[in-house]
Protein backbone atom coordinates (compact mmCIF):
# COMPACT_ATOMS: atom_id res chain seq x y z
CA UNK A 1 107.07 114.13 101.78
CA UNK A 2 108.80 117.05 101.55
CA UNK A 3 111.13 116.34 104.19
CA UNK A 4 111.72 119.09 106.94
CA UNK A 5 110.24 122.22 104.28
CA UNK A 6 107.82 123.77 106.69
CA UNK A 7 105.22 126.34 105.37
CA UNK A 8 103.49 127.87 108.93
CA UNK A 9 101.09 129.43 106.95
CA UNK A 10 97.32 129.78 107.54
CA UNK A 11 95.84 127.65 105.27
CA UNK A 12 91.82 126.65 104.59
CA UNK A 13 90.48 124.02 102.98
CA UNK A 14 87.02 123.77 101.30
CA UNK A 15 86.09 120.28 101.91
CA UNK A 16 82.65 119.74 100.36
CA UNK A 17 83.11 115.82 100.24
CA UNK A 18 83.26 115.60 104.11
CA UNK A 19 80.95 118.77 104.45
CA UNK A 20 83.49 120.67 106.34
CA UNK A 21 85.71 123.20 106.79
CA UNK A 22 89.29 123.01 108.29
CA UNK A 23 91.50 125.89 108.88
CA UNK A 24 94.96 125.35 110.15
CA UNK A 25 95.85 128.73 111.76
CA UNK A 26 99.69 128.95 113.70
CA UNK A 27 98.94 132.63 113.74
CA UNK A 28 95.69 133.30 114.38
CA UNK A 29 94.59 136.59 114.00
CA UNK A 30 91.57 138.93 114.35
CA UNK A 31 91.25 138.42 110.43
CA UNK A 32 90.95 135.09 110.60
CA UNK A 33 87.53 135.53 113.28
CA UNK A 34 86.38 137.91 110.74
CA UNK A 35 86.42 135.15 107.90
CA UNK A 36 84.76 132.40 110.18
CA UNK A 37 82.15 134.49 111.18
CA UNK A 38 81.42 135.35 107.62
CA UNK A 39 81.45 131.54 106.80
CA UNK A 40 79.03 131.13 109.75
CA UNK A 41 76.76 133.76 108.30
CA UNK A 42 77.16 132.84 104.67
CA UNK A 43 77.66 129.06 103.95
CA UNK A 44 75.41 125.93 105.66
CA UNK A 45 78.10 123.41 106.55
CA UNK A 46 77.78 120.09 108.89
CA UNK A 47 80.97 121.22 110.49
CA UNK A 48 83.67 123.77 110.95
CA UNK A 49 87.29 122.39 112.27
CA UNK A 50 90.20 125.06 113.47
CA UNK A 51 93.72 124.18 114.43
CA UNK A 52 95.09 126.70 116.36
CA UNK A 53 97.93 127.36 119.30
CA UNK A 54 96.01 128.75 121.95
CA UNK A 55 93.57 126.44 124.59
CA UNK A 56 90.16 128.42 125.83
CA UNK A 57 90.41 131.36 122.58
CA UNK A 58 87.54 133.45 123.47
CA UNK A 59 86.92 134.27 120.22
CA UNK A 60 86.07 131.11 118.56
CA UNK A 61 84.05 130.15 121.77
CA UNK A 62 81.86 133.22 121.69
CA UNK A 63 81.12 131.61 118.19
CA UNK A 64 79.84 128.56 119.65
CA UNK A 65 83.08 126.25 118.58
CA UNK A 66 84.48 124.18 121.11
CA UNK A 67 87.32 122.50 122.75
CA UNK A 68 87.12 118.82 121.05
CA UNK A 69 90.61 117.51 120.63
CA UNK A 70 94.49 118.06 121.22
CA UNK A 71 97.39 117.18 119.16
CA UNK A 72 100.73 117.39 121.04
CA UNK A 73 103.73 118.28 118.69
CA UNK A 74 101.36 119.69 115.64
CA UNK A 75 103.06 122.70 114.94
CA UNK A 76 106.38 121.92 114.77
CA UNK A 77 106.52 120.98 118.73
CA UNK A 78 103.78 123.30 119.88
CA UNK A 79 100.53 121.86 120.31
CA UNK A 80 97.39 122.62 118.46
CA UNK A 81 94.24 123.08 119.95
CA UNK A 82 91.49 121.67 117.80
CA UNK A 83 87.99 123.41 118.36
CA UNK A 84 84.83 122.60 116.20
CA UNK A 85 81.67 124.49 115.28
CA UNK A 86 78.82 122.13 114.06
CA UNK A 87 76.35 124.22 111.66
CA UNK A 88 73.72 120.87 111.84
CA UNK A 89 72.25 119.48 114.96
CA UNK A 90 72.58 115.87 113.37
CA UNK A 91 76.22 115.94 112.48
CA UNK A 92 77.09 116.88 116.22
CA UNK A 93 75.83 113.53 117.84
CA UNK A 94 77.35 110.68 117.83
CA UNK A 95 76.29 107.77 116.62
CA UNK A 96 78.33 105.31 118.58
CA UNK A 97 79.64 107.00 121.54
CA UNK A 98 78.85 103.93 123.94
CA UNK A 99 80.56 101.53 121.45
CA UNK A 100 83.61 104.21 121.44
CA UNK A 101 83.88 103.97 125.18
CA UNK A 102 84.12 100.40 125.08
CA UNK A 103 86.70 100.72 122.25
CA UNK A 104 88.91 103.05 124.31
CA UNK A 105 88.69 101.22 128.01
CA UNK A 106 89.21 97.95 126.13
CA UNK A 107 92.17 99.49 124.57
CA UNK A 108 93.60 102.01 127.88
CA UNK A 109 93.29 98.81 129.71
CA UNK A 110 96.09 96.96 127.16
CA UNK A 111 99.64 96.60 128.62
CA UNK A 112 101.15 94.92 125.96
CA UNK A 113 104.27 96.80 123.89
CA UNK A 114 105.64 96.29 120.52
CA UNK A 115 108.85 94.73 120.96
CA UNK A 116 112.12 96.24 118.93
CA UNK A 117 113.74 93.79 116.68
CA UNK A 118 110.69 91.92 116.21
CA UNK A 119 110.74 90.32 112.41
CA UNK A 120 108.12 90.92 110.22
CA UNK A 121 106.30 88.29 108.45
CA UNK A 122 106.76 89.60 104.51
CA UNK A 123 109.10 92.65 103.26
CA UNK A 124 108.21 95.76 104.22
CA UNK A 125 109.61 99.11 102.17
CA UNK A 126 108.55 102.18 100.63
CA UNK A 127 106.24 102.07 97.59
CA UNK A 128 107.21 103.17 94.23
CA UNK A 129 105.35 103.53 90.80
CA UNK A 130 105.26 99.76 90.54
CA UNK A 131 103.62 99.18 93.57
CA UNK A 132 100.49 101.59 92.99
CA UNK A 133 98.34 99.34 90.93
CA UNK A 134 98.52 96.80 93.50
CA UNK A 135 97.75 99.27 96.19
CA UNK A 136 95.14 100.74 94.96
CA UNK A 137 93.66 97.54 94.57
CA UNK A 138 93.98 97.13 98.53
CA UNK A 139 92.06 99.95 99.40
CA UNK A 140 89.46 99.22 97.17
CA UNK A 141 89.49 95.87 99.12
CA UNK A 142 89.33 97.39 102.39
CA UNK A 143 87.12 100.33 102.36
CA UNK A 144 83.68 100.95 100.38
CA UNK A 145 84.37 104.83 101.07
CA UNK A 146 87.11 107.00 102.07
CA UNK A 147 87.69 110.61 102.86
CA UNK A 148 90.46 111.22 99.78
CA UNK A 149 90.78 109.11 96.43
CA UNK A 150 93.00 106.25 97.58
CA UNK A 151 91.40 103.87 94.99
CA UNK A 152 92.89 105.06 91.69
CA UNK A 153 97.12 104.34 90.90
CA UNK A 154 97.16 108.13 89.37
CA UNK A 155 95.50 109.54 92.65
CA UNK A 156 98.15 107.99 94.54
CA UNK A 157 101.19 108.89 92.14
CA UNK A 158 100.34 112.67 92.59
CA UNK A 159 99.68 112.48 96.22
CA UNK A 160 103.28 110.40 96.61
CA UNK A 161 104.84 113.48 94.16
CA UNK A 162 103.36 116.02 96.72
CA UNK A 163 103.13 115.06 100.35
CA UNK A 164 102.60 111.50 100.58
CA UNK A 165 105.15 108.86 101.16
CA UNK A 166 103.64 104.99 100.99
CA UNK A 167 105.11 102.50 103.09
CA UNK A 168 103.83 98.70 101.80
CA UNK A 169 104.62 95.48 103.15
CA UNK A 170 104.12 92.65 100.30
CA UNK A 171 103.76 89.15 99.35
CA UNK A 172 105.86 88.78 96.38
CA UNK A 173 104.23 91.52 94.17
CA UNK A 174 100.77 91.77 95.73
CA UNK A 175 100.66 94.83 98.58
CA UNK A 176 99.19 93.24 101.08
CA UNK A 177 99.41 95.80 103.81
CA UNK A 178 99.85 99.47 103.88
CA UNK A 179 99.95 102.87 105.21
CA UNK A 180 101.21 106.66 104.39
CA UNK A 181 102.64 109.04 106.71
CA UNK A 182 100.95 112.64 105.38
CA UNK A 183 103.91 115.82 105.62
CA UNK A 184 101.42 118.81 107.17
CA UNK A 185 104.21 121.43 106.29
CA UNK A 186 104.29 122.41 109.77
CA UNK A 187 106.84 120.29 111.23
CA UNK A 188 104.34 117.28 112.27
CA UNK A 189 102.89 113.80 110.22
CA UNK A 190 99.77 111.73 109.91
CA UNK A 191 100.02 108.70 109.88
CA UNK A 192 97.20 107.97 107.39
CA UNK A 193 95.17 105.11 104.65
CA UNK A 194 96.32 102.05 107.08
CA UNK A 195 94.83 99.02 105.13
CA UNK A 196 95.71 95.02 105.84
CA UNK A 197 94.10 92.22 103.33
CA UNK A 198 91.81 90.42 104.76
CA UNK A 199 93.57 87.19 104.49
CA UNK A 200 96.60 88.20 106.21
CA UNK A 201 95.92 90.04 109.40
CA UNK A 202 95.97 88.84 113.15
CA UNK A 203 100.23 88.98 111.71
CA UNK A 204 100.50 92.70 113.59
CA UNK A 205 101.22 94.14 109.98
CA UNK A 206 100.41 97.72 110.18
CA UNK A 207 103.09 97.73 113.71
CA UNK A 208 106.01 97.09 111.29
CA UNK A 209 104.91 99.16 108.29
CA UNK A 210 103.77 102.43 110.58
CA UNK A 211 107.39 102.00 112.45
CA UNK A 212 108.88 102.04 108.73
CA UNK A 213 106.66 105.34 108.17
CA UNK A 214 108.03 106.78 111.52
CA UNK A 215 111.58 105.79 110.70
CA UNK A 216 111.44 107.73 107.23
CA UNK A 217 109.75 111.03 108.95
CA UNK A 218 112.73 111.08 111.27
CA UNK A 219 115.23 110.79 108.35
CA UNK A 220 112.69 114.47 106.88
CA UNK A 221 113.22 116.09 109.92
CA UNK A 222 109.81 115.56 111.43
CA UNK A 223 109.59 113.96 114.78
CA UNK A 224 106.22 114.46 115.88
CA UNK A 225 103.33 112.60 113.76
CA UNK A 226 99.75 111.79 114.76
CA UNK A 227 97.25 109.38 113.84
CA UNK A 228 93.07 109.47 113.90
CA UNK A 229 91.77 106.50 114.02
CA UNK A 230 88.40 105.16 113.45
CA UNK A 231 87.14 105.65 117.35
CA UNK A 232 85.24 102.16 116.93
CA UNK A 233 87.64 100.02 115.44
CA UNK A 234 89.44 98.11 118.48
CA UNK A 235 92.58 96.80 115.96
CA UNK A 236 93.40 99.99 114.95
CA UNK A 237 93.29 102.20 118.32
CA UNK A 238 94.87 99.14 120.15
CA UNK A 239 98.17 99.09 117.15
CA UNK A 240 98.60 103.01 117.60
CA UNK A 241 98.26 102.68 121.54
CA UNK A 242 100.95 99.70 121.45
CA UNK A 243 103.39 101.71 119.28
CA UNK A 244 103.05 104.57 122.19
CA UNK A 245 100.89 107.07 120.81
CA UNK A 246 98.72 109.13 122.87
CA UNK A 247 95.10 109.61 122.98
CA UNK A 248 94.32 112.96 122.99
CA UNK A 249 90.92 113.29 121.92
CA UNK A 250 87.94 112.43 119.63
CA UNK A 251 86.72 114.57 116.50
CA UNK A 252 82.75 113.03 116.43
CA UNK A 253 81.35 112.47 112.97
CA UNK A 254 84.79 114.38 111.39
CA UNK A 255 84.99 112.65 107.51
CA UNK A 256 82.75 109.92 105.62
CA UNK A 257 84.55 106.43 105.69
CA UNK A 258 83.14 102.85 105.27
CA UNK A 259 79.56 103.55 106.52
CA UNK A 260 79.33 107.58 105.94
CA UNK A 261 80.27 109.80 109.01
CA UNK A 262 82.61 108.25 111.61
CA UNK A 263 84.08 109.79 115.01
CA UNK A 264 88.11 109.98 114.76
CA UNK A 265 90.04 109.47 117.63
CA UNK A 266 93.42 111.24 117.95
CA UNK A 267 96.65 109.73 118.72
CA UNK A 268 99.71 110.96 119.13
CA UNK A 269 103.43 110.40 119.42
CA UNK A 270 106.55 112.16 119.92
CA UNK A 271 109.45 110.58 117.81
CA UNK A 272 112.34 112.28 119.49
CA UNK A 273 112.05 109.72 122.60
């Protein structure tokens, strides 16, 4: 993590293993419509997604993107106004929209908090070089497929050395629980590669390893981080929602995890409460 070193630069990202393009644009300019109308007319892509400051941009809706998300506190405080362009019919459906209605009333409807002080069940602290074979291991455990390479220890040493920090709660030397908070350079963190073992969840492990994440952003200067969550997976939504993040949308069919193209949910918090 760099730790409070914020860029605010346009930047674009070529993501051919999602089929996508994202474009994170703080100053949006006339350019940048220039360059996504030449992407429109040049490249076949299952989906287009700009961040941007500005709600209802005429420009990007007269090129058939759309409103689909929020996320409060993006750019360093200001929000960012997510709006999508599908270039295939297929990837703009959903595939289990009445299953992530359920999900979300089941999880709106919780009440419950997480409790300060609680104590968690094994040690929980950031990872370091030792830890990576071990967590690599987890995710290989926990998901057949992934957005990013999360399954090799030298993927995850060079994405700890650039924006990455690891939190890992273990069981003597085996990671049995983890999660990364993911420095966007513009003043904001995901909260990203959540994983329990099998064996050892209904123990509310990601609550006290995400709360180590959010304690470390704060000590980097960044107190506004976001999470997108799988928008059918009831633990996950329901741990974010009980550690007070917000809903604020859902990104359908955004990146290919466990069983190819899933609908994100966004959630987020403000850390400076």
């Amino acid at each position: 993590m760099r730790g409070g070193v914020f860029i605010f630069k346009n930047q674009w990202e070529d993501d051919q293993k999602n089929d996508r393009l994202v474009a994170w644009l703080p100053d949006f300019t006339e350019e940048d419509l220039i360059k996504l109308r030449q992407d429109l007319d040049h490249h076949e892509r299952g989906k287009r997604i700009v961040y941007i400051k500005e709600s209802g941009h005429s420009g990007l809706l007269g090129l058939d993107f759309r409103e689909e998300a929020v996320s409060s506190g993006f750019f360093s405080g200001d929000k960012a106004y997510i709006y999508t362009h599908y270039g295939k019919e297929e990837r703009s459906k959903s595939k289990s929209e009445k299953e992530n209605s359920e999900v979300l009333a089941k999880v709106k409807a919780d009440r419950k908090k997480i409790t300060a002080g609680e104590r968690a069940p094994f040690p929980v602290s950031l990872a370091g070089d030792s830890d990576l074979l071990s967590l690599a291991s987890l995710y290989r455990m926990v998901f057949p497929e992934y957005p990013t390479n999360i399954f090799e220890p030298e993927a995850l040493k060079k994405s700890i050395e650039s924006d990455y920090t690891f939190a890992v709660m273990k069981d003597g030397d085996e990671v049995i629980g983890a999660a990364s908070a993911m420095d966007t350079g513009y003043g904001s963190a995901e909260i990203t590669d959540c994983a329990v073992n099998p064996a050892y969840r209904g123990q509310a492990i990601l609550n006290f390893i995400i709360q180590k994440l959010e304690e470390q952003c704060v000590r980097c200067g960044i107190n506004h981080v976001f999470s997108m969550t799988r928008a059918r997976s009831t633990g996950m939504n329901m741990t974010v929602k009980r550690l007070e993040y917000i809903y604020e949308g859902t990104l359908i069919n955004n990146c290919v995890i466990t069983s190819g193209f899933e609908d994100m949910n966004m959630w987020t918090k403000n850390l400076k409460k």
